[in-house]
C-alpha atoms as a PDB file:
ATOM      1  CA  UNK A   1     112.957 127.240 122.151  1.00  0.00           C
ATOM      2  CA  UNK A   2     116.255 124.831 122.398  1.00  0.00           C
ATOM      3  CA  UNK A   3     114.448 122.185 120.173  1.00  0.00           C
ATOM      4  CA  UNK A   4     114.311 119.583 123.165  1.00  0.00           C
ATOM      5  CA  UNK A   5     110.922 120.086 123.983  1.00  0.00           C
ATOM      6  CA  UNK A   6     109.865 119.478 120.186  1.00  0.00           C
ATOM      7  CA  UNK A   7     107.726 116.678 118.935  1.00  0.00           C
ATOM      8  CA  UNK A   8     110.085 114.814 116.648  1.00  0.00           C
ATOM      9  CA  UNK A   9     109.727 111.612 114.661  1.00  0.00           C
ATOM     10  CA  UNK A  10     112.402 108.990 115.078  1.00  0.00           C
ATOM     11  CA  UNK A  11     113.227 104.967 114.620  1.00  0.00           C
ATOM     12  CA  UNK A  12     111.997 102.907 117.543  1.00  0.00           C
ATOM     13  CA  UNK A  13     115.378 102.095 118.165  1.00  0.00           C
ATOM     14  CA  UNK A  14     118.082 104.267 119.659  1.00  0.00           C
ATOM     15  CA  UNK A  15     121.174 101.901 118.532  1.00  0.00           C
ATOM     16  CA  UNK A  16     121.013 100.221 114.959  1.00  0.00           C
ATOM     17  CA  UNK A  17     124.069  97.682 115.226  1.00  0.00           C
ATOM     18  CA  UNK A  18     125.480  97.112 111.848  1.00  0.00           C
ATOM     19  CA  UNK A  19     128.089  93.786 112.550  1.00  0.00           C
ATOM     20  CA  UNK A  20     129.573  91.535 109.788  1.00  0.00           C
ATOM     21  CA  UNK A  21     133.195  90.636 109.115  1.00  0.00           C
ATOM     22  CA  UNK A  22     134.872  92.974 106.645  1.00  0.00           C
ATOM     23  CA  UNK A  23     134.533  93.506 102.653  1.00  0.00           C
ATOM     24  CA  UNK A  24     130.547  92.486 103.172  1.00  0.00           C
ATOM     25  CA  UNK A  25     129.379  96.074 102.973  1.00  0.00           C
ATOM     26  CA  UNK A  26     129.043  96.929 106.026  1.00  0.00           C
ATOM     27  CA  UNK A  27     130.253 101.151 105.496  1.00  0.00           C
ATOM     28  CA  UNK A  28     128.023 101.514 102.773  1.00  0.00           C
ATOM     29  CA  UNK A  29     124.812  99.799 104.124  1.00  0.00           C
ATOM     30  CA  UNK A  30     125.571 102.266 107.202  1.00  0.00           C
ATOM     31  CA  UNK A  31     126.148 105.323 105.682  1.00  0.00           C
ATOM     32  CA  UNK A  32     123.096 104.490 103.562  1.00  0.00           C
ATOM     33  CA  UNK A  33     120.792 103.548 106.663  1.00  0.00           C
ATOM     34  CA  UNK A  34     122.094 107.057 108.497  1.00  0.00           C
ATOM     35  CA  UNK A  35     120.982 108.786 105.365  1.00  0.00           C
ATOM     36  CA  UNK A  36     117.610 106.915 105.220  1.00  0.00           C
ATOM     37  CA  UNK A  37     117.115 107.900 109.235  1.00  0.00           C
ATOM     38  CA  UNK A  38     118.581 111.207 109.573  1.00  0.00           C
ATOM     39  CA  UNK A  39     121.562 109.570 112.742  1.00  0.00           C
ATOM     40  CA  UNK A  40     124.895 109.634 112.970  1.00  0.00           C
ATOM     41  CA  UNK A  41     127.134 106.649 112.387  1.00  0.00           C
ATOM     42  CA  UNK A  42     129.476 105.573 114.694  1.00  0.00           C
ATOM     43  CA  UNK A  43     132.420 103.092 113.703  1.00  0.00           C
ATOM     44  CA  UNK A  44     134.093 100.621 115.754  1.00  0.00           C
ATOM     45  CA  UNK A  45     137.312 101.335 114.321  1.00  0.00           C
ATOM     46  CA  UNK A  46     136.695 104.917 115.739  1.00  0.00           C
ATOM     47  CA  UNK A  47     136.677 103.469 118.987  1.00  0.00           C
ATOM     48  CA  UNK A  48     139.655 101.258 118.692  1.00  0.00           C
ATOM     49  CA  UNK A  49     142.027 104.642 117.656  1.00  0.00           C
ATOM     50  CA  UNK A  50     141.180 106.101 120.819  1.00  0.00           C
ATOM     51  CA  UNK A  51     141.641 103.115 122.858  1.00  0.00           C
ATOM     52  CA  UNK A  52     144.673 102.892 121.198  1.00  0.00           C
ATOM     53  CA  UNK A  53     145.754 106.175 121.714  1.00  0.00           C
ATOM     54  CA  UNK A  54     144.928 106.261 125.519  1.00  0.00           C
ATOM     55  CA  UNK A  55     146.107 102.954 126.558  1.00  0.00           C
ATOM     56  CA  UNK A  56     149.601 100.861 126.685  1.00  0.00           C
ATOM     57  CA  UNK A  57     149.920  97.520 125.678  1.00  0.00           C
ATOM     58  CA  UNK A  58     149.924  95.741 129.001  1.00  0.00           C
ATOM     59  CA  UNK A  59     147.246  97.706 129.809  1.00  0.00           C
ATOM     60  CA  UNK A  60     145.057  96.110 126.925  1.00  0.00           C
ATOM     61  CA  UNK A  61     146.989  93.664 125.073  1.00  0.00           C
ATOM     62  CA  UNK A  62     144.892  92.447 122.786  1.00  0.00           C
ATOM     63  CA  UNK A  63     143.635  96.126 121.297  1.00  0.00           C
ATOM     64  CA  UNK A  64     146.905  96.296 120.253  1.00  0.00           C
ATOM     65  CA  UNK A  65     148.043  93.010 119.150  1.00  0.00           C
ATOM     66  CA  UNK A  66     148.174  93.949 115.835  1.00  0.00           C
ATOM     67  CA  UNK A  67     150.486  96.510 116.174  1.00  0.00           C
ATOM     68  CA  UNK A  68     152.421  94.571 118.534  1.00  0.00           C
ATOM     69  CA  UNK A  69     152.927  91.342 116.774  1.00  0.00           C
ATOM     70  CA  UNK A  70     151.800  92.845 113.166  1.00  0.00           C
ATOM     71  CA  UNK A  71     153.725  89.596 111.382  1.00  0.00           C
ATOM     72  CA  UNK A  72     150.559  87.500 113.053  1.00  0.00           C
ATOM     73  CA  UNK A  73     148.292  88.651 110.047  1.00  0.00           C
ATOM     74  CA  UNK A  74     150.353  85.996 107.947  1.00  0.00           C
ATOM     75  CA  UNK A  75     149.234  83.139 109.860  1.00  0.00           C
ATOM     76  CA  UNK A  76     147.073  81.170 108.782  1.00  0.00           C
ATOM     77  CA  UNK A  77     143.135  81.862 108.465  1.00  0.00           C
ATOM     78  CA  UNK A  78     142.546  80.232 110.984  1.00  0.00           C
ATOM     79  CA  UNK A  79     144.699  81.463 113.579  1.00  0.00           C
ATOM     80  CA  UNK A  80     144.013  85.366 112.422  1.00  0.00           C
ATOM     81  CA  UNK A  81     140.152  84.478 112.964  1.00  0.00           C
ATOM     82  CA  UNK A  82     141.005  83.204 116.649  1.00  0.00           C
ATOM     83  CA  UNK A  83     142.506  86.579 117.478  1.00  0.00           C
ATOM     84  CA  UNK A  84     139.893  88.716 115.619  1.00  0.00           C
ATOM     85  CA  UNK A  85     137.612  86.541 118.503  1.00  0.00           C
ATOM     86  CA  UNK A  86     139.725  87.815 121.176  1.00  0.00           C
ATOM     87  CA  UNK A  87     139.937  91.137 119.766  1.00  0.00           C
ATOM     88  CA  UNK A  88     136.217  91.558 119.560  1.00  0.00           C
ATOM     89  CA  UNK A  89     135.801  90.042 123.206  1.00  0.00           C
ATOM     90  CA  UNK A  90     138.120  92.661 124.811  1.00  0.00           C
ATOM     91  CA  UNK A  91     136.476  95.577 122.788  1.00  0.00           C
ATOM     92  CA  UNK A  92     133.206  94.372 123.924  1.00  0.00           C
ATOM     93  CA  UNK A  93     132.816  96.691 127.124  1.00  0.00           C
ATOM     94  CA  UNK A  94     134.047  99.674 125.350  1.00  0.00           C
ATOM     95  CA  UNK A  95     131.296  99.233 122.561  1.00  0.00           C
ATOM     96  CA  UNK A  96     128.843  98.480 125.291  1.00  0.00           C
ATOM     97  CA  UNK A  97     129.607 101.796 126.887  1.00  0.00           C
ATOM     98  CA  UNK A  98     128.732 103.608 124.062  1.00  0.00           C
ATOM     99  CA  UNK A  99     125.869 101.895 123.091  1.00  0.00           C
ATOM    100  CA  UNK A 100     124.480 102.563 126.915  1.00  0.00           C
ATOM    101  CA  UNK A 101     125.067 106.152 126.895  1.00  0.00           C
ATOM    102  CA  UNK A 102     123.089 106.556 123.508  1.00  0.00           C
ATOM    103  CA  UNK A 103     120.413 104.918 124.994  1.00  0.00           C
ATOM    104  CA  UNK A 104     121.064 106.495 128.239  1.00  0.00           C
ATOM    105  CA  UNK A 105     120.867 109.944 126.308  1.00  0.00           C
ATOM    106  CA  UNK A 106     118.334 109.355 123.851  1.00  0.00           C
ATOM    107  CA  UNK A 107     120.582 110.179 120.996  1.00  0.00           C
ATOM    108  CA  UNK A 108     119.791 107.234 118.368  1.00  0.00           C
ATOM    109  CA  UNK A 109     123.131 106.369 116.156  1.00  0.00           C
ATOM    110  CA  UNK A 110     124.102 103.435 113.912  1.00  0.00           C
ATOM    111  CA  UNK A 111     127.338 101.820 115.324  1.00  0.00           C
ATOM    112  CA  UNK A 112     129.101  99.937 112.440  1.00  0.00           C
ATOM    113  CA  UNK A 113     131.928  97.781 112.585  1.00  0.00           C
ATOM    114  CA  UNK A 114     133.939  94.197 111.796  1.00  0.00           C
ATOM    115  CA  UNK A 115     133.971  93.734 115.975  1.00  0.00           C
ATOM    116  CA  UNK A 116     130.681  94.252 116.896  1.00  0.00           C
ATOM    117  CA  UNK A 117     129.639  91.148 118.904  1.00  0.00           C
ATOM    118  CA  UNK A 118     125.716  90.084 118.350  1.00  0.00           C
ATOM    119  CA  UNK A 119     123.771  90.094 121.743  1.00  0.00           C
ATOM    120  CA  UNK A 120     120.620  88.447 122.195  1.00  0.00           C
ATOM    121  CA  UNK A 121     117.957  90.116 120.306  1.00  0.00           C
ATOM    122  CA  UNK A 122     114.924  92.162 121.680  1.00  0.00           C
ATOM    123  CA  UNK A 123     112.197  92.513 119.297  1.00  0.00           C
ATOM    124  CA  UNK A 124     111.388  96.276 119.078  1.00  0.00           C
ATOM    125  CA  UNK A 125     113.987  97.179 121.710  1.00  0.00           C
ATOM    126  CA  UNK A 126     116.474 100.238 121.734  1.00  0.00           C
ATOM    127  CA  UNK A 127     119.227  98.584 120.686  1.00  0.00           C
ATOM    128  CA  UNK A 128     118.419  96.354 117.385  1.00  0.00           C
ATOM    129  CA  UNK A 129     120.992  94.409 115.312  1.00  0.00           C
ATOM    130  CA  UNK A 130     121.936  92.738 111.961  1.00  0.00           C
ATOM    131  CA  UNK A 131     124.993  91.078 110.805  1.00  0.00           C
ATOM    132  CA  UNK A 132     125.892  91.169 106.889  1.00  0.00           C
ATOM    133  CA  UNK A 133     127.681  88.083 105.693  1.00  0.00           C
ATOM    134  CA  UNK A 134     128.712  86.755 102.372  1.00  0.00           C
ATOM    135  CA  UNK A 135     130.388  83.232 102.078  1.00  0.00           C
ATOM    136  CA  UNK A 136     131.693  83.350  98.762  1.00  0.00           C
ATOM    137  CA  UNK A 137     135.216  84.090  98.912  1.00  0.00           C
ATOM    138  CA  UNK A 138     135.520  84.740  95.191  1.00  0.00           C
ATOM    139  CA  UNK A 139     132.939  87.249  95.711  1.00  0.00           C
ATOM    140  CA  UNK A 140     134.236  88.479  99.112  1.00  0.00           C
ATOM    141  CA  UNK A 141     137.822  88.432  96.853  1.00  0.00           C
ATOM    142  CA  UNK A 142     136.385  90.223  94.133  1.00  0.00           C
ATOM    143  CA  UNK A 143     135.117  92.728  96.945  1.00  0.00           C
ATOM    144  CA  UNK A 144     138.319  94.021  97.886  1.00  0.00           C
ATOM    145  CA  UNK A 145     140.128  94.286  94.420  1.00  0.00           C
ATOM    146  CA  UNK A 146     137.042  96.704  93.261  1.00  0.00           C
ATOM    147  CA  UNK A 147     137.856  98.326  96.495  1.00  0.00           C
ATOM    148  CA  UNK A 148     141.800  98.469  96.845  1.00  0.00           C
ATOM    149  CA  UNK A 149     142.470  97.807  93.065  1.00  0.00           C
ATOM    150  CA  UNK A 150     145.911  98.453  94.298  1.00  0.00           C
ATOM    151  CA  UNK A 151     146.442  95.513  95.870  1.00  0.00           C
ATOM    152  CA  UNK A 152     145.915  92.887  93.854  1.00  0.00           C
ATOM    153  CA  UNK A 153     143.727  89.725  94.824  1.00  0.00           C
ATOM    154  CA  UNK A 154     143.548  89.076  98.815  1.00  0.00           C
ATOM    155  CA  UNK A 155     142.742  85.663  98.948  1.00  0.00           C
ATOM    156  CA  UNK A 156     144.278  85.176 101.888  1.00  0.00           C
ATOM    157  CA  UNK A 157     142.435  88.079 103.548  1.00  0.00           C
ATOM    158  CA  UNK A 158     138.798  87.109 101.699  1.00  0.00           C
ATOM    159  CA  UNK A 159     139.411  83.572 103.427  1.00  0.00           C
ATOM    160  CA  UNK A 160     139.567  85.210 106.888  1.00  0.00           C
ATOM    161  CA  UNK A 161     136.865  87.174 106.468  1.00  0.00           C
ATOM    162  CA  UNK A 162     134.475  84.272 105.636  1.00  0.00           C
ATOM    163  CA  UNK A 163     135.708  82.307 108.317  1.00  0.00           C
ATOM    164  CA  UNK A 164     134.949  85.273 110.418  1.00  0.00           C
ATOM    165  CA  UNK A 165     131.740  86.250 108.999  1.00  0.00           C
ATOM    166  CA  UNK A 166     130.613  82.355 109.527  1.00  0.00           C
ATOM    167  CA  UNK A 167     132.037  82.599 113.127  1.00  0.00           C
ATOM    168  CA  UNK A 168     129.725  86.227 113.840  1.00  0.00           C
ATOM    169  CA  UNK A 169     126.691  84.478 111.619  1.00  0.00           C
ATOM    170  CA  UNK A 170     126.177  81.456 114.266  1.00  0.00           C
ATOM    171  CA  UNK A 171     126.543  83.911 117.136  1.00  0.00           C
ATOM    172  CA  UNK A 172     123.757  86.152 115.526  1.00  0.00           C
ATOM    173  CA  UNK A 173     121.298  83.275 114.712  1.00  0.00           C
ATOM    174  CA  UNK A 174     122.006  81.531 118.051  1.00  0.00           C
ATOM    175  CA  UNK A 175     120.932  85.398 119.895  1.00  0.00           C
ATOM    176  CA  UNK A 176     118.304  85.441 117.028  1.00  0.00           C
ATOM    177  CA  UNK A 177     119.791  88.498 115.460  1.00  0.00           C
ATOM    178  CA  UNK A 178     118.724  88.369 111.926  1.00  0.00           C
ATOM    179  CA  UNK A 179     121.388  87.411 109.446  1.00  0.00           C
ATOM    180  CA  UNK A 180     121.071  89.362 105.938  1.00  0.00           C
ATOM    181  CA  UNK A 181     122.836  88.244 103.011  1.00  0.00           C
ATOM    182  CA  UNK A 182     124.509  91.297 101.097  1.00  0.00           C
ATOM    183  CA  UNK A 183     123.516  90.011  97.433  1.00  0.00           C
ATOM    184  CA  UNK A 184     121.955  91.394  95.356  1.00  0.00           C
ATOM    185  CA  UNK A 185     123.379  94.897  96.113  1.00  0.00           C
ATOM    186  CA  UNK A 186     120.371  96.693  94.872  1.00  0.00           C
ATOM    187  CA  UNK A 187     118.043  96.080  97.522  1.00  0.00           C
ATOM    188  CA  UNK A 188     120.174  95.506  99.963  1.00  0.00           C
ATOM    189  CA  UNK A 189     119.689  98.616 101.995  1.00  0.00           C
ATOM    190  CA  UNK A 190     116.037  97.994 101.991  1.00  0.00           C
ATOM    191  CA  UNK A 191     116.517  94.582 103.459  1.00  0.00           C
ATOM    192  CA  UNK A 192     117.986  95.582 106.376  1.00  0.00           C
ATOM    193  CA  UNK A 193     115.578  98.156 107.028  1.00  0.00           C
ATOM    194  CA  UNK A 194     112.819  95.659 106.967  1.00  0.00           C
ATOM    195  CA  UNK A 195     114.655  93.806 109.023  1.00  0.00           C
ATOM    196  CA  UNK A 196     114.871  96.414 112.193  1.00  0.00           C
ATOM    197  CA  UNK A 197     112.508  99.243 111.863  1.00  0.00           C
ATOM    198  CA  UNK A 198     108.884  99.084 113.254  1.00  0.00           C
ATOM    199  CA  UNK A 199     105.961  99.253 110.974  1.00  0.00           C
ATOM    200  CA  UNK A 200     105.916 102.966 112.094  1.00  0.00           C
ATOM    201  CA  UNK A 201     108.281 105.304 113.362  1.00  0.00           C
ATOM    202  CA  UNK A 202     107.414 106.597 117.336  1.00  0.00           C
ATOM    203  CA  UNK A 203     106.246 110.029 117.868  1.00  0.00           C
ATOM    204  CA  UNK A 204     107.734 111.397 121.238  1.00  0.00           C
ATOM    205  CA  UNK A 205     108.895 114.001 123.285  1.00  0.00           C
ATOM    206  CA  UNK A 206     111.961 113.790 124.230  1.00  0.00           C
ATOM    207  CA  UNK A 207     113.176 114.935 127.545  1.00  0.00           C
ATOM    208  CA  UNK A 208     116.725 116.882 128.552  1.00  0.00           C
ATOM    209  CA  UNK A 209     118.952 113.816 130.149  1.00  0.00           C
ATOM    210  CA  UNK A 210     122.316 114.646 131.786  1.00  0.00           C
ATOM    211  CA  UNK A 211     125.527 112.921 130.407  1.00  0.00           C
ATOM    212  CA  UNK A 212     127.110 110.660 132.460  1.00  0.00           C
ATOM    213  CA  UNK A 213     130.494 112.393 133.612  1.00  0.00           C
ATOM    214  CA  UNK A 214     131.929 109.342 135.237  1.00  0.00           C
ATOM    215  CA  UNK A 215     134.776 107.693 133.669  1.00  0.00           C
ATOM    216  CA  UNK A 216     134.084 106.448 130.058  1.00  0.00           C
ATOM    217  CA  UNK A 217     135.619 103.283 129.128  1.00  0.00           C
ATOM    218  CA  UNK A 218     138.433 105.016 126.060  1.00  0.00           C
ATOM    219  CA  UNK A 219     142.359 101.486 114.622  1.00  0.00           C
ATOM    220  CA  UNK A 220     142.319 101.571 111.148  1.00  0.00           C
ATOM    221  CA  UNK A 221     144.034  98.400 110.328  1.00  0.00           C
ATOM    222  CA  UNK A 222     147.288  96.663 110.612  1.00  0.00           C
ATOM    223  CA  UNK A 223     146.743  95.992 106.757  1.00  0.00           C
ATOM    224  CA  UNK A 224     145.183  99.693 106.741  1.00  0.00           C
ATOM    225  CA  UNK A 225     142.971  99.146 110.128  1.00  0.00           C
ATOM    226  CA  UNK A 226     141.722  97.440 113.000  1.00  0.00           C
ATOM    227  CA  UNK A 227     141.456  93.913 111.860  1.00  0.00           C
ATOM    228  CA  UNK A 228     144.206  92.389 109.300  1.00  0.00           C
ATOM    229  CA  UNK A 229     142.584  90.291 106.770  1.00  0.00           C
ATOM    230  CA  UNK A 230     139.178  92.209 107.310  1.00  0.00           C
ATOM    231  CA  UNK A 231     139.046  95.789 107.094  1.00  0.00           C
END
């Protein structure tokens, strides 16, 4: 027996998107939820290295804007935000692409990451999101030094991350995708189980799909990842 014909017990869902700008806890609540469900985690930022490392810049400029015009994560708040937009927008196939082929395959994952755009919502649907966000900056500030002690206070990065994180929670809310605030820690991964998984997890048998073999659609910071100011 090759296990496929098995009766196994899974989530409802197939993708569990885990968005939010960066520094809200987004890793952690991920890693804790693919724990909790026995899945995989995959990570946007995975997906941006190999876009990067397939692709040119005039192929997909704005993938690699970072790297290309790195001195444009000193700009103001506002401006970084505008690009993290038009970062997330040109991402937005690949990370569709992957999502479909999960679904496609029947392989449930948790797909993590600062560019994750919300999509409207489907109540007990295959794909289910929720987006973290936190809009104190002292706290989002105080976030990153207990991370990267290293590095002193990055207000200037906490501020774009908020600004962010305000700009991803009125997308979520307008595709009623449920909002979560990270505090207080403790219960947090709790919260944002209640907030996706069914009252009870669906028994089924799953059945052998083929891979796509077409053509798939192909990191970390530029202050240590994929976004500057919100890794």
């Amino acid at each position: 027996m090759d296990g496929t014909d098995e009766l196994r017990s899974r989530p409802g869902w197939r993708v569990l998107v885990v968005g939010g700008a960066s520094g809200m806890g987004k890793t952690g609540v991920g890693r804790a939820l693919a724990r909790r469900y026995e899945v995989p985690v995959v990570e946007v930022d995975d997906i941006v290295e190999a876009l990067l490392a397939v692709t040119l810049p005039e192929h997909l400029p704005e993938v690699h804007f970072w790297r290309t015009h790195p001195q444009a994560a000193r700009q103001t708040p506002e401006s970084v935000v505008e690009r993290q937009i038009a970062i997330a927008e040109a991402l937005a196939p690949a990370i569709e692409a992957v999502v479909a082929n999960h679904v496609g395959t029947d392989t449930p994952v948790i797909l993590e990451g600062d560019y994750v755009l919300p999509t409207p919502a489907t109540p007990k649907g295959a794909v289910r999101s929720v987006f973290l966000h936190e809009d104190d900056e002292e706290q989002v500030t105080a976030n990153y030094l207990r991370r990267e002690p290293e590095a002193g206070p990055q207000r200037h990065r906490a501020r774009v991350s908020v600004l962010y994180g305000r700009w991803l929670a009125a997308q979520a809310r307008a595709a009623g995708v449920p909002v979560v605030a990270p505090r207080p820690w403790e219960d947090l991964v709790s919260r944002v189980a209640e907030t996706v998984e069914d009252a009870s997890t669906e028994t089924f048998v799953p059945t052998r799909t083929t891979r796509s073999t077409g053509p798939q659609p192909a990191g970390r910071r530029a202050w240590g990842g994929s976004s500057p100011g919100t890794a």
